[in-house]
Protein backbone atom coordinates (compact mmCIF):
# COMPACT_ATOMS: atom_id res chain seq x y z
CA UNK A 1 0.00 0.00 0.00
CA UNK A 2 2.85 2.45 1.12
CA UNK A 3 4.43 1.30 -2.74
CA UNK A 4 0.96 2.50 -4.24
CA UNK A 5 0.77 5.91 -1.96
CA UNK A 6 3.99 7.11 -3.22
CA UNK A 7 4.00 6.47 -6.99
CA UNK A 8 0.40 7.08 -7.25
CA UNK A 9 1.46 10.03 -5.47
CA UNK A 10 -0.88 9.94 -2.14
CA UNK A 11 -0.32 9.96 1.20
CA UNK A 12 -0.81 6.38 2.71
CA UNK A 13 -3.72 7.28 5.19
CA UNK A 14 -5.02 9.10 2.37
CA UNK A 15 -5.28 5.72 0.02
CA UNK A 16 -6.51 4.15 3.20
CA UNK A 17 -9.07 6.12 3.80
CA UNK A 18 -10.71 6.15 -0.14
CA UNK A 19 -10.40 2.22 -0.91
CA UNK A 20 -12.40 1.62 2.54
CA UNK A 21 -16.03 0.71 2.82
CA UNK A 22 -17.03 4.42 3.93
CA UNK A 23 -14.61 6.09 0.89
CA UNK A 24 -15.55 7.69 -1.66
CA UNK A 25 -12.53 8.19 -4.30
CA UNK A 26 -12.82 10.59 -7.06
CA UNK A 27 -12.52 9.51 -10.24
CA UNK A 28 -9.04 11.52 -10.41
CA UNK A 29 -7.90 9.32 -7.45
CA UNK A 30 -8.99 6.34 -9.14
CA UNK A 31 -6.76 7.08 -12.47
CA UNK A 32 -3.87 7.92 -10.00
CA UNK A 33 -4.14 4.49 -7.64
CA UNK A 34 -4.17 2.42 -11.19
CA UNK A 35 -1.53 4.51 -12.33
CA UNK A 36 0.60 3.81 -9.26
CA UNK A 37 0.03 0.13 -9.68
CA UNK A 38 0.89 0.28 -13.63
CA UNK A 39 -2.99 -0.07 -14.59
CA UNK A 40 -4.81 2.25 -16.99
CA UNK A 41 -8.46 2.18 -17.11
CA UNK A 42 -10.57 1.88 -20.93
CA UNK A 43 -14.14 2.62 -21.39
CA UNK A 44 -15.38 0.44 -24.68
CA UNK A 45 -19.43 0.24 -26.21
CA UNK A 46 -21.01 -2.59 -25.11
CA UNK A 47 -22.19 -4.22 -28.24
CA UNK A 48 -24.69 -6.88 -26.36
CA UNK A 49 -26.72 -3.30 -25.46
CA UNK A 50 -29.05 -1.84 -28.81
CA UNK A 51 -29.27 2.20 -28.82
CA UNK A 52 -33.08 2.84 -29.19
């Protein structure tokens, strides 16, 4: 976790406190913790849904 803090760059308690049950992590935080951990996020269509 303390790896993840610093490259992601957070302070530890900080990371603690988002990824618990009560956290709420905004999205920026999100892209920075995958960062950190050498993750990127996509968004792609689902193509099982039809546009009406």
């Amino acid at each position: 976790m303390a790896a993840v803090a610093e490259k992601a760059p957070l302070k530890r308690e900080s990371l603690y406190r988002m990824l618990s049950p009560r956290g709420n992590p905004a999205l920026s935080n999100q892209f920075s913790i995958l960062h950190g951990m050498g993750l990127k996020m996509t968004i792609q269509p689902d193509k099982t849904v039809t546009a009406s």
